[in-house]
C-alpha atoms as a PDB file:
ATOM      1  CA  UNK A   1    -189.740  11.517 207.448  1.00  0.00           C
ATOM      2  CA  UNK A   2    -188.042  14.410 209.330  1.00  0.00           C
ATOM      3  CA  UNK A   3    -186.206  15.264 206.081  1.00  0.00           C
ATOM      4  CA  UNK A   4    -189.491  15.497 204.725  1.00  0.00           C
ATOM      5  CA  UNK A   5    -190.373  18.270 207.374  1.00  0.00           C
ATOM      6  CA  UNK A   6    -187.667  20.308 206.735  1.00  0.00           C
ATOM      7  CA  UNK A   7    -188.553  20.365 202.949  1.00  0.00           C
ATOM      8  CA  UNK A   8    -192.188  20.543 203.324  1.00  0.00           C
ATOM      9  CA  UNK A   9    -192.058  22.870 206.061  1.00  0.00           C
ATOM     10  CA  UNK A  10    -189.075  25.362 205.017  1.00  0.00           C
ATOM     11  CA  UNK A  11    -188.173  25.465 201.964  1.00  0.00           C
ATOM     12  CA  UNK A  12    -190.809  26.460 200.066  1.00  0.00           C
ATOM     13  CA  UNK A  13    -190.837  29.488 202.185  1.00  0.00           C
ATOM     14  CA  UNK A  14    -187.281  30.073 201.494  1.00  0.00           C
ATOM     15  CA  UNK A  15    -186.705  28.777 197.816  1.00  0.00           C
ATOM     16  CA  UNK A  16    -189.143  30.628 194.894  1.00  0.00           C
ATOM     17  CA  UNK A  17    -191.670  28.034 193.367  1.00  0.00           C
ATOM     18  CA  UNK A  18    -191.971  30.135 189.864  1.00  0.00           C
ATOM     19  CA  UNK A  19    -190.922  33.663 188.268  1.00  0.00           C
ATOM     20  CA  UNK A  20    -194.038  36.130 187.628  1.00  0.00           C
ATOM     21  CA  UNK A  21    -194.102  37.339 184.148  1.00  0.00           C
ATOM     22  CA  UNK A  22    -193.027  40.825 185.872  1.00  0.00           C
ATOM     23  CA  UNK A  23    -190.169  39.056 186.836  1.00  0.00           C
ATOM     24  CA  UNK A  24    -191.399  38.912 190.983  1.00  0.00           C
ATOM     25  CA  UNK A  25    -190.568  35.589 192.683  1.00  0.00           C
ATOM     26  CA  UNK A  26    -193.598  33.645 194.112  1.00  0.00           C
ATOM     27  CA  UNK A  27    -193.025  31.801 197.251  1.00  0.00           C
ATOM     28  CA  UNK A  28    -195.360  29.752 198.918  1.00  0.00           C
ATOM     29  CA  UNK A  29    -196.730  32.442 201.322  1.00  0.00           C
ATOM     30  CA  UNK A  30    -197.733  33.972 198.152  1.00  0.00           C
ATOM     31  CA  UNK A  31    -200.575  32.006 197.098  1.00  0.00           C
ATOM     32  CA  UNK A  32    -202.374  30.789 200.257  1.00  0.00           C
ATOM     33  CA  UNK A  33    -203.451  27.220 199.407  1.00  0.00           C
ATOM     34  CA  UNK A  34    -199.691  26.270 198.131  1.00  0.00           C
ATOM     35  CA  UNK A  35    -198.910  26.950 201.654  1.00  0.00           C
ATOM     36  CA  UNK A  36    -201.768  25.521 203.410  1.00  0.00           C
ATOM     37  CA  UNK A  37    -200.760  22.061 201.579  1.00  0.00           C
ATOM     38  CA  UNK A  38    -197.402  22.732 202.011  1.00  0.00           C
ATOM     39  CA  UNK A  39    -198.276  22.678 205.684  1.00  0.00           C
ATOM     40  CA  UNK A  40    -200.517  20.078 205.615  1.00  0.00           C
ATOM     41  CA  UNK A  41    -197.422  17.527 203.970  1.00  0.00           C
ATOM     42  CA  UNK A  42    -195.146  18.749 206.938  1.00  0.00           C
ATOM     43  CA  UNK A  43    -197.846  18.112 209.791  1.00  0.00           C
ATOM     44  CA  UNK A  44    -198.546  14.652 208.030  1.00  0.00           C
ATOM     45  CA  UNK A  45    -194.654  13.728 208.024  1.00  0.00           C
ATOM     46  CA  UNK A  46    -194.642  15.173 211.854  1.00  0.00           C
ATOM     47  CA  UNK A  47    -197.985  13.043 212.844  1.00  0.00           C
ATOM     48  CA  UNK A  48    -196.263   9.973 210.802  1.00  0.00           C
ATOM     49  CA  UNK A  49    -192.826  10.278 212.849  1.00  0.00           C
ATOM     50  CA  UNK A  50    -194.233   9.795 216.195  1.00  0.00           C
ATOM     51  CA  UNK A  51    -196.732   7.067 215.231  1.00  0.00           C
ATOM     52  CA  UNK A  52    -193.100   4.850 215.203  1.00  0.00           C
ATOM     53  CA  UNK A  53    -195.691   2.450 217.627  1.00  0.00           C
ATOM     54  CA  UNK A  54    -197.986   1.526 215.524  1.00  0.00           C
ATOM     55  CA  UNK A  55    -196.668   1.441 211.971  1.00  0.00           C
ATOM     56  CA  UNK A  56    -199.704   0.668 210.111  1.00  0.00           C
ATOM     57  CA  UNK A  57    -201.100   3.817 210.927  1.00  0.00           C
ATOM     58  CA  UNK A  58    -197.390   5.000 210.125  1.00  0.00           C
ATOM     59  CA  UNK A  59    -197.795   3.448 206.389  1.00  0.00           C
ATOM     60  CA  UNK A  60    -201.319   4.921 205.845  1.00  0.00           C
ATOM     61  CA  UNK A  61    -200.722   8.653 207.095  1.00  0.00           C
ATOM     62  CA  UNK A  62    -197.243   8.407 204.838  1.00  0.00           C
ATOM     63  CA  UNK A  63    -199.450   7.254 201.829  1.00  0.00           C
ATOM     64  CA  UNK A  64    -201.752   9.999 202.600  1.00  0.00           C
ATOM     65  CA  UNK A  65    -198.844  12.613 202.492  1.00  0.00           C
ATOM     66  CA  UNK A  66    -197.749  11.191 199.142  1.00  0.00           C
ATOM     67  CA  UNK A  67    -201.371  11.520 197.478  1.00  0.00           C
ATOM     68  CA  UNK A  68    -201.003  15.390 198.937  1.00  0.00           C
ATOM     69  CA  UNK A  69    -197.993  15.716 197.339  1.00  0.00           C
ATOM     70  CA  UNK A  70    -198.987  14.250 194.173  1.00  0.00           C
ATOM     71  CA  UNK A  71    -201.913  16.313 193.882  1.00  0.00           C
ATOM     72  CA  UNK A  72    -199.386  19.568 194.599  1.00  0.00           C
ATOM     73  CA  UNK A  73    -197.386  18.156 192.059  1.00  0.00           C
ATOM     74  CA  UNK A  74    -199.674  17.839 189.494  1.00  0.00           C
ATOM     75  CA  UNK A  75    -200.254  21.353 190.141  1.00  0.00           C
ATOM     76  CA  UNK A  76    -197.071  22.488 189.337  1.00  0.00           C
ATOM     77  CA  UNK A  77    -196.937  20.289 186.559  1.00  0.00           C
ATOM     78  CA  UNK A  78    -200.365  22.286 185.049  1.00  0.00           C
ATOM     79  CA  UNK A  79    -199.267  25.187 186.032  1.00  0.00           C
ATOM     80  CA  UNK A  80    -195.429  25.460 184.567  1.00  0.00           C
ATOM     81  CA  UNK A  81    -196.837  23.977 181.255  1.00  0.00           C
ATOM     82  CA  UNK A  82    -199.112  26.869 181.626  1.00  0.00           C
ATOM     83  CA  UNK A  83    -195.985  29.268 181.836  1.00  0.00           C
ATOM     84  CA  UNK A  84    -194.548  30.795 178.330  1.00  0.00           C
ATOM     85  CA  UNK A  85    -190.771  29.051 178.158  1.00  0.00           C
ATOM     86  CA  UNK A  86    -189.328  32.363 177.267  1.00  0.00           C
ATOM     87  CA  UNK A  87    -186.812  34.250 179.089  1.00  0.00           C
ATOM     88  CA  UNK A  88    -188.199  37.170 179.219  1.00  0.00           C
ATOM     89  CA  UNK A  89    -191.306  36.575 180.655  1.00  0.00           C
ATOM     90  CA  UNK A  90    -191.324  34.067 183.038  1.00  0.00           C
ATOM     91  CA  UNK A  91    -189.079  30.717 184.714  1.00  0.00           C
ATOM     92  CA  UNK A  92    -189.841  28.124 186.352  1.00  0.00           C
ATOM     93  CA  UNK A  93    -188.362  28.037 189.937  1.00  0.00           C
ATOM     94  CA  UNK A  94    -186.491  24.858 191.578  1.00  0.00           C
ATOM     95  CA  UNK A  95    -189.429  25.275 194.189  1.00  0.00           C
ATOM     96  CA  UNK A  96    -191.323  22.894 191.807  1.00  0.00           C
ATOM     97  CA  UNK A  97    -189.207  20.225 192.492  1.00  0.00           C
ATOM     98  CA  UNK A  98    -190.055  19.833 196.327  1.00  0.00           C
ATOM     99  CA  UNK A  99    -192.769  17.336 196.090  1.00  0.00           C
ATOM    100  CA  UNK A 100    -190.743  14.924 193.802  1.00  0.00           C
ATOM    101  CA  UNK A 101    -188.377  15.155 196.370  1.00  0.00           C
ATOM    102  CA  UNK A 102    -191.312  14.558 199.525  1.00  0.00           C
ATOM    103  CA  UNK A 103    -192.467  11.413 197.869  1.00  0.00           C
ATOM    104  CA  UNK A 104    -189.093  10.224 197.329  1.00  0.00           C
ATOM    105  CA  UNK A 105    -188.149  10.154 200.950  1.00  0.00           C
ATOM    106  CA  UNK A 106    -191.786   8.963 201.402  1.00  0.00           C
ATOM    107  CA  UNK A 107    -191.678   5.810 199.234  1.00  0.00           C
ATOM    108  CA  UNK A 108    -187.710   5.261 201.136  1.00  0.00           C
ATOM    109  CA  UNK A 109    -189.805   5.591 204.809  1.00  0.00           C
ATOM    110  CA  UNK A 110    -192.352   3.595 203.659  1.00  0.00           C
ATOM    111  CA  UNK A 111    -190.242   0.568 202.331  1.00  0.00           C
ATOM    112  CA  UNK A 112    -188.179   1.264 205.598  1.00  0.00           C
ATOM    113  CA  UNK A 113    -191.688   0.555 207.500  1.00  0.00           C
ATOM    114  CA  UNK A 114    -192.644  -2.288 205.545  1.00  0.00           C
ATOM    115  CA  UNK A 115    -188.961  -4.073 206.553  1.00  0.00           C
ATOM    116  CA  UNK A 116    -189.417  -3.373 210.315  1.00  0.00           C
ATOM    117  CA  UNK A 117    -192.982  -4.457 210.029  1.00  0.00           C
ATOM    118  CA  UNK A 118    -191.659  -7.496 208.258  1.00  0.00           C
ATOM    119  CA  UNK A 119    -188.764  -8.398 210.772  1.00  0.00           C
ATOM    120  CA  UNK A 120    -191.650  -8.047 213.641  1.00  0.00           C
ATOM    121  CA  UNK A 121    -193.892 -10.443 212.000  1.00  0.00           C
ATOM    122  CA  UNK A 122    -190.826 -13.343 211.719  1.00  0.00           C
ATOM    123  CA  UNK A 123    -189.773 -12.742 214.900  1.00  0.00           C
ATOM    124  CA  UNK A 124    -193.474 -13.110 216.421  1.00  0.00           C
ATOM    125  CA  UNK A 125    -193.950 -16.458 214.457  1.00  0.00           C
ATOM    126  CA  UNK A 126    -190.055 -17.658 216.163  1.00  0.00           C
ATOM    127  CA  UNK A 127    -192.268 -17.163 219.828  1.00  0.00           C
END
């Protein structure tokens, strides 16, 4: 989950998420809500990390991060089908990539979770 902090929280400020058709790279900060949800997936992985006590609440706030992500995903999706596939015009930046990667280490936490949540369970029927 703290890998999913670091890519969440910096590198879509650092890597370009598309070319312009002027040929100006768009970051995050560019467009407002891309960083607001960008945000928002960082503070979830953050909130999720130190909820290691209960890890129900763990599972649900990391499911709720990867819905976010899908949604910012599907985004990018729209909008680099939306972008002309010529050189001169426009590219589509790596930065797109970033939520694939999020719910990646999501789905790896959350199967992590589900094991320790497991092991707790057969060790509480052992008592």
């Amino acid at each position: 989950m703290f890998v999913v902090v670091l890519l969440a929280g910096l590198l879509p400020f650092l890597i370009p998420i598309w070319n312009a058709n002027d040929g100006v790279e768009i970051f995050a900060q560019n467009e407002l809500w891309i960083s607001i949800a960008f945000y928002a997936s960082a503070a979830l992985a953050l909130i999720a990390l130190f909820l290691f006590k209960n890890r129900q609440n763990q599972f649900v706030v990391n499911r709720l991060n990867m819905i976010l992500n899908l949604f910012l995903l599907g985004f990018f999706v729209y909008r680099s089908l939306n972008l002309s596939g010529e050189v001169s015009t426009s590219e589509k930046g790596i930065g797109m990539l970033i939520p694939v990667f999020s719910i990646v280490f999501l789905v790896l936490a959350n199967r992590a979770i589900k094991k320790d949540e497991n092991l707790v369970k057969s060790v509480d029927r052992l008592r």
